[in-house]
C-alpha atoms as a PDB file:
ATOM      1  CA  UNK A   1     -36.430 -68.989 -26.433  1.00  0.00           C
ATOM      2  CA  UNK A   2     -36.833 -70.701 -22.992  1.00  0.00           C
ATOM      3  CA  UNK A   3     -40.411 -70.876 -21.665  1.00  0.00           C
ATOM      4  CA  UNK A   4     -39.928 -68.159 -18.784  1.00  0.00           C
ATOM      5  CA  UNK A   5     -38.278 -65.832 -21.392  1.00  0.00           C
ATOM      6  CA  UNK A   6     -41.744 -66.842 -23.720  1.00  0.00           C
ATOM      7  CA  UNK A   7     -43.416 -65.693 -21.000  1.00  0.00           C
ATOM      8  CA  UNK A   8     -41.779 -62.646 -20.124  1.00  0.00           C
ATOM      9  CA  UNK A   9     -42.097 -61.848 -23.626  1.00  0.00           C
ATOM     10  CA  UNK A  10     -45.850 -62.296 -23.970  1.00  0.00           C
ATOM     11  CA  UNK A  11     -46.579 -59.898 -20.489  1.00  0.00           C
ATOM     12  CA  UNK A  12     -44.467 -57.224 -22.081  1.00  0.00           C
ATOM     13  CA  UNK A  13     -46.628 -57.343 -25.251  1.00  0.00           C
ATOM     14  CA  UNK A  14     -49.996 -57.153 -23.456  1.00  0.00           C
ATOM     15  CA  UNK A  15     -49.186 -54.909 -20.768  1.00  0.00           C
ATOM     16  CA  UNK A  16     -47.344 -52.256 -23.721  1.00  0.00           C
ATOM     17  CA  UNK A  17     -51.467 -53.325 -25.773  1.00  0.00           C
ATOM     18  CA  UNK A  18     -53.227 -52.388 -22.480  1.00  0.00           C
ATOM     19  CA  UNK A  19     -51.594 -49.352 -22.040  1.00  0.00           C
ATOM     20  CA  UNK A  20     -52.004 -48.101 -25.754  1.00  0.00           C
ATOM     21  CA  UNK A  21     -55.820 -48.709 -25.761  1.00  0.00           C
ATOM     22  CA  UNK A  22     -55.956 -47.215 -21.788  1.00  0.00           C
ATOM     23  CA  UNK A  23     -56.997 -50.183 -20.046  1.00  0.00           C
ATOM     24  CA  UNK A  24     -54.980 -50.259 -17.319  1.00  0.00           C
ATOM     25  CA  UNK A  25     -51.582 -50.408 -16.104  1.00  0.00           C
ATOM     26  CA  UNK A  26     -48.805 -47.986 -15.700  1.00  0.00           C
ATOM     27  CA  UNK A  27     -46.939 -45.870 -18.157  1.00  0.00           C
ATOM     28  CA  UNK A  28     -48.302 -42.410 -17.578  1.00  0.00           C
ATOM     29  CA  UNK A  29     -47.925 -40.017 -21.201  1.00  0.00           C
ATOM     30  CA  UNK A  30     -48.403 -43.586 -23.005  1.00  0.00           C
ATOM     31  CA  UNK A  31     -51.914 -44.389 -22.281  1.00  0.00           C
ATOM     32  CA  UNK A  32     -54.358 -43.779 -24.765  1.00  0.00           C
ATOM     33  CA  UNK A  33     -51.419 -43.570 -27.398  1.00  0.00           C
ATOM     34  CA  UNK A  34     -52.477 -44.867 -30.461  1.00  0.00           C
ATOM     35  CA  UNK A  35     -55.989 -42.864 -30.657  1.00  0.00           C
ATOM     36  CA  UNK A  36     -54.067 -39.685 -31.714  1.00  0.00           C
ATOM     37  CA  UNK A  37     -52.074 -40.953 -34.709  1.00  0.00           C
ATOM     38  CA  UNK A  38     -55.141 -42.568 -36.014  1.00  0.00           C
ATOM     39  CA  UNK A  39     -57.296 -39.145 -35.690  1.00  0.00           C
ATOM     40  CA  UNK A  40     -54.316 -37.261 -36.934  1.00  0.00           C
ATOM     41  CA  UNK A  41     -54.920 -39.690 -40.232  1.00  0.00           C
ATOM     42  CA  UNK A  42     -58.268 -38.977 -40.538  1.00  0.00           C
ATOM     43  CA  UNK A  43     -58.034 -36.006 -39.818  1.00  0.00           C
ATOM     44  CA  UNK A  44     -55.976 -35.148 -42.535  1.00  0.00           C
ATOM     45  CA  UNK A  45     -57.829 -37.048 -45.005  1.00  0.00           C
ATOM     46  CA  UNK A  46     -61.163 -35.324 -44.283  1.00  0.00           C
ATOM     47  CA  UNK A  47     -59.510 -31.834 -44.969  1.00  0.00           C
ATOM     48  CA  UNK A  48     -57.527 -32.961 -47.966  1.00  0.00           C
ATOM     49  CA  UNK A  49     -60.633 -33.019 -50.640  1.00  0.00           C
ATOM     50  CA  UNK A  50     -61.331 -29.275 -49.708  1.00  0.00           C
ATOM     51  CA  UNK A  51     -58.405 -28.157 -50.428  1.00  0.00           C
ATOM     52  CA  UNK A  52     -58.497 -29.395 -53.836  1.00  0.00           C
ATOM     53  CA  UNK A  53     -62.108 -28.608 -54.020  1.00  0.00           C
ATOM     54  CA  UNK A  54     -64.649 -31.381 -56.120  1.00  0.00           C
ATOM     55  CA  UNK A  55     -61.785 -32.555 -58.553  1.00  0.00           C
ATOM     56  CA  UNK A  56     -62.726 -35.811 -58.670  1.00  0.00           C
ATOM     57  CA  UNK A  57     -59.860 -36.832 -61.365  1.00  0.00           C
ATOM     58  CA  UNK A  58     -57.082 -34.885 -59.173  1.00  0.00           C
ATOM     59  CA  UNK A  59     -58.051 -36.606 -56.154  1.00  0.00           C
ATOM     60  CA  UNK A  60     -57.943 -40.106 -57.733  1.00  0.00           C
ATOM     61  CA  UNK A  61     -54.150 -39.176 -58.599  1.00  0.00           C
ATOM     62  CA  UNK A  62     -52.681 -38.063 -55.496  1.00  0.00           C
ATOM     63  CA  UNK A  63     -55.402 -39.640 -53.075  1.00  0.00           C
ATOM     64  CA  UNK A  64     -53.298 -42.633 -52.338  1.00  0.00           C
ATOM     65  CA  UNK A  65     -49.953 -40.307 -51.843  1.00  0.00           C
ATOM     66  CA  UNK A  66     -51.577 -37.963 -49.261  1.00  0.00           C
ATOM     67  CA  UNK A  67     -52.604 -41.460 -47.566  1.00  0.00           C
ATOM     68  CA  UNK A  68     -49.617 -42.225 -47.548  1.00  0.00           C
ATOM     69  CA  UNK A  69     -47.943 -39.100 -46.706  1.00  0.00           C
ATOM     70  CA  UNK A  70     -50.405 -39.233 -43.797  1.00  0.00           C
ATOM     71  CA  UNK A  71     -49.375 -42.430 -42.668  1.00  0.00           C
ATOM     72  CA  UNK A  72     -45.897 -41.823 -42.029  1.00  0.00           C
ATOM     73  CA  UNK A  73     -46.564 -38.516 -40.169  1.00  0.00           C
ATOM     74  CA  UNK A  74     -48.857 -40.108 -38.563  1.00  0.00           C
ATOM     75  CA  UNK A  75     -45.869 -42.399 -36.579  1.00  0.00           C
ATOM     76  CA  UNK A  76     -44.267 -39.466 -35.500  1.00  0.00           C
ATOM     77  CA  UNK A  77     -46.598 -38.577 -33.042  1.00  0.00           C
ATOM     78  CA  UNK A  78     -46.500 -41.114 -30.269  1.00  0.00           C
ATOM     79  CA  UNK A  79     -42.775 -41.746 -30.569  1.00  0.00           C
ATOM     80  CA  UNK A  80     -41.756 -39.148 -27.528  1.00  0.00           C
ATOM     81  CA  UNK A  81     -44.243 -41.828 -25.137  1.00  0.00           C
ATOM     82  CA  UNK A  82     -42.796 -45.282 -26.188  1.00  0.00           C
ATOM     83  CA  UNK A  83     -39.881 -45.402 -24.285  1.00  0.00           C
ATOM     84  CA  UNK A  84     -39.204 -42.170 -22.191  1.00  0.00           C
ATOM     85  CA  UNK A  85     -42.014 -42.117 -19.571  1.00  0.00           C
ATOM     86  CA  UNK A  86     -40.687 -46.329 -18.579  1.00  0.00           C
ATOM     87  CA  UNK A  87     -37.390 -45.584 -19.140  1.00  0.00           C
ATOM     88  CA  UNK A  88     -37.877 -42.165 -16.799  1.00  0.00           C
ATOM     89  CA  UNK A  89     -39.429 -45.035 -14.276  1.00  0.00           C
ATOM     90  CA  UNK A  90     -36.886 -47.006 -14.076  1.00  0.00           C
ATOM     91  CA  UNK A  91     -38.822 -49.621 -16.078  1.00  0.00           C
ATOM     92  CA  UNK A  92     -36.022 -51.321 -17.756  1.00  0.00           C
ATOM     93  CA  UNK A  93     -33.423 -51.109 -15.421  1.00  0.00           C
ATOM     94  CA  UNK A  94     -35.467 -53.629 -13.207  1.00  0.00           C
ATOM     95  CA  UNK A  95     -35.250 -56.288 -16.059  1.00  0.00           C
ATOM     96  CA  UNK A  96     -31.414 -55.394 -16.461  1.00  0.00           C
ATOM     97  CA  UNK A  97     -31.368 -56.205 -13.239  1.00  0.00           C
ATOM     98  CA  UNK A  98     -33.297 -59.859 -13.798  1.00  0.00           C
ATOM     99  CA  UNK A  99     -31.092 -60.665 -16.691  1.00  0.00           C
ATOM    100  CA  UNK A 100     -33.820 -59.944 -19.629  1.00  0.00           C
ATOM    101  CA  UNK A 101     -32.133 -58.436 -22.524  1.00  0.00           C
ATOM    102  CA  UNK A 102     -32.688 -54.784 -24.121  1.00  0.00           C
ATOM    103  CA  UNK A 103     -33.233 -56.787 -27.637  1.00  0.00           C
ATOM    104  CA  UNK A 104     -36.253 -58.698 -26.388  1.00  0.00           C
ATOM    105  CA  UNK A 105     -37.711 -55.902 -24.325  1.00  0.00           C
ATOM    106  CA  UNK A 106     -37.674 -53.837 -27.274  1.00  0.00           C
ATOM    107  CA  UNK A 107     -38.940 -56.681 -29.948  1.00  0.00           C
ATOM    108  CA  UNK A 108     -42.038 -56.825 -27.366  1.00  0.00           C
ATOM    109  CA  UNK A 109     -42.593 -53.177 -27.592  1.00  0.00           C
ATOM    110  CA  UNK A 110     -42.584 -53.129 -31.509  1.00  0.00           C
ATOM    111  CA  UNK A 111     -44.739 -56.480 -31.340  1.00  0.00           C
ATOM    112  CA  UNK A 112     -46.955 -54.417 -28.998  1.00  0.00           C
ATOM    113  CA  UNK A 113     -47.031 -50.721 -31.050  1.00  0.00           C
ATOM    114  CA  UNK A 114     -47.645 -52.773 -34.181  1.00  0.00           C
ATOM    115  CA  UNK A 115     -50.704 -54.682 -32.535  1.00  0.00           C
ATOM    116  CA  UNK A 116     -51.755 -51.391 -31.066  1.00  0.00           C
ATOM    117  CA  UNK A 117     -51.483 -48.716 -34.285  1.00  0.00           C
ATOM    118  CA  UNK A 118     -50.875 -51.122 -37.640  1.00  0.00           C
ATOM    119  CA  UNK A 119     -54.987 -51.928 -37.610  1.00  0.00           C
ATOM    120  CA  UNK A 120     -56.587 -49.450 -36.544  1.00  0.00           C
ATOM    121  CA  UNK A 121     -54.040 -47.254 -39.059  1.00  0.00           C
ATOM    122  CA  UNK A 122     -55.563 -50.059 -42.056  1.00  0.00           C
ATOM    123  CA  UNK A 123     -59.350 -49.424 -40.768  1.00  0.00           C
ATOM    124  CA  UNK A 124     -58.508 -46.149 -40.525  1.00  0.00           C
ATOM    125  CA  UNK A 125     -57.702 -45.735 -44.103  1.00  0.00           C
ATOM    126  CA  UNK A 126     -60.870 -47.654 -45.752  1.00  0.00           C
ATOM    127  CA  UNK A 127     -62.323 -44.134 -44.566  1.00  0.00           C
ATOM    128  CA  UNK A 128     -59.559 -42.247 -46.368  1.00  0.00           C
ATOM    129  CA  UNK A 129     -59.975 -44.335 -49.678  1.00  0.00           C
ATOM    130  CA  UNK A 130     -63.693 -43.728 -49.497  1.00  0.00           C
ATOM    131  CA  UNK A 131     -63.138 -40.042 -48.860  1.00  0.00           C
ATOM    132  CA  UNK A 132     -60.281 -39.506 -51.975  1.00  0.00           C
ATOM    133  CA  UNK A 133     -62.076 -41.917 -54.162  1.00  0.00           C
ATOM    134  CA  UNK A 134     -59.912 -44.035 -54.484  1.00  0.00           C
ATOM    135  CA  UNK A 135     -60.825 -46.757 -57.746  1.00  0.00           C
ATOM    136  CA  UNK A 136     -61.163 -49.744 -56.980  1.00  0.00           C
ATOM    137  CA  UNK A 137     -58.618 -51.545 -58.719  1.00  0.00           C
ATOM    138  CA  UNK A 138     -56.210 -49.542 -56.280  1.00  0.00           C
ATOM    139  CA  UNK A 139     -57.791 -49.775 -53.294  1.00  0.00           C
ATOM    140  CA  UNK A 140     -55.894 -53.857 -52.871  1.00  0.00           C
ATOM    141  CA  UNK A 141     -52.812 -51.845 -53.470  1.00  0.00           C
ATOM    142  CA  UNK A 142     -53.185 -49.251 -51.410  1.00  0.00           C
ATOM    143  CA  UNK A 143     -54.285 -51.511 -48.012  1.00  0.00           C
ATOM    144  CA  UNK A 144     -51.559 -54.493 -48.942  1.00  0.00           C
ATOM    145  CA  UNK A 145     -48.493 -51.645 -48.958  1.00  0.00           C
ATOM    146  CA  UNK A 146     -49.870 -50.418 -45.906  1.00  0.00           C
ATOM    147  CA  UNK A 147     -49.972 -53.671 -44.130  1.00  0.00           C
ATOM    148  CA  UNK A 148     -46.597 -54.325 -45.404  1.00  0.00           C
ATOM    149  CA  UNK A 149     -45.218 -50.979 -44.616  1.00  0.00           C
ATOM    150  CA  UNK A 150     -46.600 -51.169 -40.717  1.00  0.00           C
ATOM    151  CA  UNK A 151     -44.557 -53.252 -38.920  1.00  0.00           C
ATOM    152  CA  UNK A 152     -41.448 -51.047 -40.789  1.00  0.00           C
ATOM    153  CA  UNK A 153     -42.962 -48.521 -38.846  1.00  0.00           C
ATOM    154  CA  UNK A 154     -43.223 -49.843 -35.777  1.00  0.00           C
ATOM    155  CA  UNK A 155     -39.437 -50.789 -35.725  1.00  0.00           C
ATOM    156  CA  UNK A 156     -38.174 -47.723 -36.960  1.00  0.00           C
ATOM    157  CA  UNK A 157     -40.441 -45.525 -34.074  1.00  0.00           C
ATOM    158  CA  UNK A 158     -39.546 -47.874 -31.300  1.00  0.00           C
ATOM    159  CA  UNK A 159     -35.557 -47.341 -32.847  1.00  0.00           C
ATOM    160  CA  UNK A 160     -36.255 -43.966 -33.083  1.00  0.00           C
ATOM    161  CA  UNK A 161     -37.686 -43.167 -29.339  1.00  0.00           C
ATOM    162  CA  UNK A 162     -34.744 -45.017 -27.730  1.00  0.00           C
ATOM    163  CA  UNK A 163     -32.147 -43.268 -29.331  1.00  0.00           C
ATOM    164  CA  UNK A 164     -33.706 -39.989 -28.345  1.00  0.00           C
ATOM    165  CA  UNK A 165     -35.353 -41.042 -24.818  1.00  0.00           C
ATOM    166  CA  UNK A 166     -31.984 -39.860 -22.761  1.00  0.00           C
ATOM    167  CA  UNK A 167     -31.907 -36.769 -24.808  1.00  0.00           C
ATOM    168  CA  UNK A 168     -33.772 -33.174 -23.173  1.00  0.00           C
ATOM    169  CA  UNK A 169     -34.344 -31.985 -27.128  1.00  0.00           C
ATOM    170  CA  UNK A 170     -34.882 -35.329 -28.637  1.00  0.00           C
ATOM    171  CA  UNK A 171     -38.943 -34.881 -29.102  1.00  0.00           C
ATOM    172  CA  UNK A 172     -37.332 -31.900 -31.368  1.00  0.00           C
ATOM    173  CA  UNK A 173     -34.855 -34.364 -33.015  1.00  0.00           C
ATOM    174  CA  UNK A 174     -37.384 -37.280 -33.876  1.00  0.00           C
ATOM    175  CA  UNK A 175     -39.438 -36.243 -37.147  1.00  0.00           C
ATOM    176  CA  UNK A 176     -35.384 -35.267 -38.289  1.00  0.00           C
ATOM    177  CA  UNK A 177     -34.105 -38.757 -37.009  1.00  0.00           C
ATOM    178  CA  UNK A 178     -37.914 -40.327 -38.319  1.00  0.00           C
ATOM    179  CA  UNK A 179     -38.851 -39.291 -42.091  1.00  0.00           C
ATOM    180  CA  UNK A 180     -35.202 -39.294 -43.980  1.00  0.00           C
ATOM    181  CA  UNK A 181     -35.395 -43.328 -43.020  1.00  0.00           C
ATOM    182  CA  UNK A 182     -38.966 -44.119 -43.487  1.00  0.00           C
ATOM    183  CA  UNK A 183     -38.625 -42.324 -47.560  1.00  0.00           C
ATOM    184  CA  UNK A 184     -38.118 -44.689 -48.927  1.00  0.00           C
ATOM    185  CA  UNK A 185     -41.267 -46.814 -47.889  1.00  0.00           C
ATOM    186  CA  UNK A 186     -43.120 -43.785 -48.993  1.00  0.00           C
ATOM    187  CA  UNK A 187     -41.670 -43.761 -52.424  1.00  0.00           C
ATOM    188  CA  UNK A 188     -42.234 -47.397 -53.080  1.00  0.00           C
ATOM    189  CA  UNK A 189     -45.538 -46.975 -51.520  1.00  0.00           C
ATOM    190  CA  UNK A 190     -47.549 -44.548 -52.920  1.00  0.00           C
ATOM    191  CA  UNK A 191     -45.733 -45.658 -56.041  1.00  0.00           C
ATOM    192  CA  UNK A 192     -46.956 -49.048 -55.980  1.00  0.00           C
ATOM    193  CA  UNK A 193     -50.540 -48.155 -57.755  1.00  0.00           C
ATOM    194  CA  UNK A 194     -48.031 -47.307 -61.219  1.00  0.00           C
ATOM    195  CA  UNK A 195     -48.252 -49.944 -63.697  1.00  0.00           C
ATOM    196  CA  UNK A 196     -45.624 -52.274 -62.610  1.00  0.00           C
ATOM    197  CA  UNK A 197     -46.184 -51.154 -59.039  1.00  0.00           C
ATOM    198  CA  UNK A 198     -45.915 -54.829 -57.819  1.00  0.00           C
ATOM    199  CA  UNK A 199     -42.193 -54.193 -57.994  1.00  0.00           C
ATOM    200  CA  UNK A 200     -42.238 -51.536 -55.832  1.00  0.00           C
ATOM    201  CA  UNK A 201     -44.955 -53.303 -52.860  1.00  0.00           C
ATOM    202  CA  UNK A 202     -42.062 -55.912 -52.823  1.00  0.00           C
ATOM    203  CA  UNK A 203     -39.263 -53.352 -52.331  1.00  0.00           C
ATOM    204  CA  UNK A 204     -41.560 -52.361 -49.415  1.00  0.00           C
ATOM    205  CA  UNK A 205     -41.836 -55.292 -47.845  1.00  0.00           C
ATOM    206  CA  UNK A 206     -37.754 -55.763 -47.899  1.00  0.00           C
ATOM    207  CA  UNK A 207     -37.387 -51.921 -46.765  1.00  0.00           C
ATOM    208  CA  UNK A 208     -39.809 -52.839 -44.003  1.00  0.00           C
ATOM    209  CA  UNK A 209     -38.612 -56.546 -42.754  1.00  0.00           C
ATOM    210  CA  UNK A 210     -35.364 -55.245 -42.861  1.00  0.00           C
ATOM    211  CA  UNK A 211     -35.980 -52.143 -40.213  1.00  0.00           C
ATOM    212  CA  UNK A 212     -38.022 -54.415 -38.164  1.00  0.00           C
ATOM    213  CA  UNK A 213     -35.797 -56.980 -38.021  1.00  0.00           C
ATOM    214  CA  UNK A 214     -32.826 -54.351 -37.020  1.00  0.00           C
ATOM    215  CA  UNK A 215     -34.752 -52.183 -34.693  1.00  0.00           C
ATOM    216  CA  UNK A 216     -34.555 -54.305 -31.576  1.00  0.00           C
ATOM    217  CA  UNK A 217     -30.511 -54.269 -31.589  1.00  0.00           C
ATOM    218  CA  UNK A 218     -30.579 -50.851 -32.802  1.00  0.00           C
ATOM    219  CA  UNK A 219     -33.027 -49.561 -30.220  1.00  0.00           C
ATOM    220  CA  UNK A 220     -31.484 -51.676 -27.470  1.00  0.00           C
ATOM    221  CA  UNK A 221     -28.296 -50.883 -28.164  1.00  0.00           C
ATOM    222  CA  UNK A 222     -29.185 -46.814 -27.576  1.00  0.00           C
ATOM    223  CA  UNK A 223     -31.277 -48.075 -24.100  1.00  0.00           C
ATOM    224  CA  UNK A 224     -27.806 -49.018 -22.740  1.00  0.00           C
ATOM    225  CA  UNK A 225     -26.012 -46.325 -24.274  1.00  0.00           C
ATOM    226  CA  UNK A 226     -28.237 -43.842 -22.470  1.00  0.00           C
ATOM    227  CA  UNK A 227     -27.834 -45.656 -19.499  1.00  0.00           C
ATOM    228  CA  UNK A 228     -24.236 -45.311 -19.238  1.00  0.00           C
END
């Protein structure tokens, strides 16, 4: 990569970071973006324990898979503001014009969601595995599949929110388009804490480098497709 493509690269990572955490910078619906999927987490790991009631047992054994349950539904929510409101702004279509590829436009924006939702999503869930009660032995597990799992994520939202971002019902279509393709991290996942999990954390991490490391062509490829 040539040094004013480095470059280029690097200002479409912080200025997608700035707009996430609101400090700055266009990209209306976006700002502020990751705060909700985090809450959303929380959220649901607060209300989990009362509706099990003080089963201290039963929330030790499916703690980790309403964490992780949580976690995927948790990237849902922002994908309708990754790409629509620039795209809508003509955003891309002025590096089209300056010769900067779809593919590293959208490698920056999965670089930048990742930076933006993967740790405050892990800090996030210390408070979960304090609130199920989680043993310790797991809790490793639990934060190392997550970490792993993350950048997956990223890929396969940013994927997700271009293919839909020229469509008028796509916020409808992207949970359908989302969960049948993230599955599988969730089964090898919240599986991991089985005896022999360590099989299934490096399932994960192939499941996960291999959507990241298809999501910019896959993503860009929709950009120009809902250009045309």
């Amino acid at each position: 990569m040539s040094a004013g493509l480095t470059r280029i690269f690097a200002n479409l990572v912080i200025r997608d970071i700035r707009i996430a955490y609101n400090l700055g910078g266009s990209g209306g619906d976006a700002q502020g973006g990751f705060l909700l999927p985090v809450l959303f987490f929380i959220t649901v790991a607060i209300l989990y324990p009362f509706s099990v009631g003080p089963d201290a047992p039963l929330l030790q054994r499916t703690g980790t898979g309403i964490i992780w349950v949580a976690a995927i539904l948790s990237a849902i929510l922002p994908i309708d503001r990754l790409i629509s409101p620039d795209r809508s702004a003509g955003f891309y279509d002025q590096y089209a014009v300056r010769g900067v590829s779809e593919e590293l436009i959208m490698l920056a924006k999965i670089v930048s969601h990742w930076c933006a939702s993967g740790p405050p999503l892990l800090l996030a869930s210390l408070i979960a595995i304090a609130v199920m009660d989680i043993p310790n032995t797991e809790i490793p597990i639990v934060l190392t599949g997550l970490l792993l799992a993350t950048p997956g994520l990223s890929g396969l939202a940013v994927m997700i929110a271009a293919m839909i971002a020229s469509m008028r019902t796509g916020n409808a279509l992207a949970g359908l388009l989302f969960l049948p393709l993230a599955i599988p991290m969730l089964i090898f996942g919240a599986g991991s804490i089985r005896p022999g999990g360590e099989n299934g954390l490096l399932l994960l991490a192939s499941i996960s480098l291999l959507l990241t490391a298809i999501s910019p062509f896959a993503a860009a490829a929709a950009l120009r497709a809902g250009r045309e």
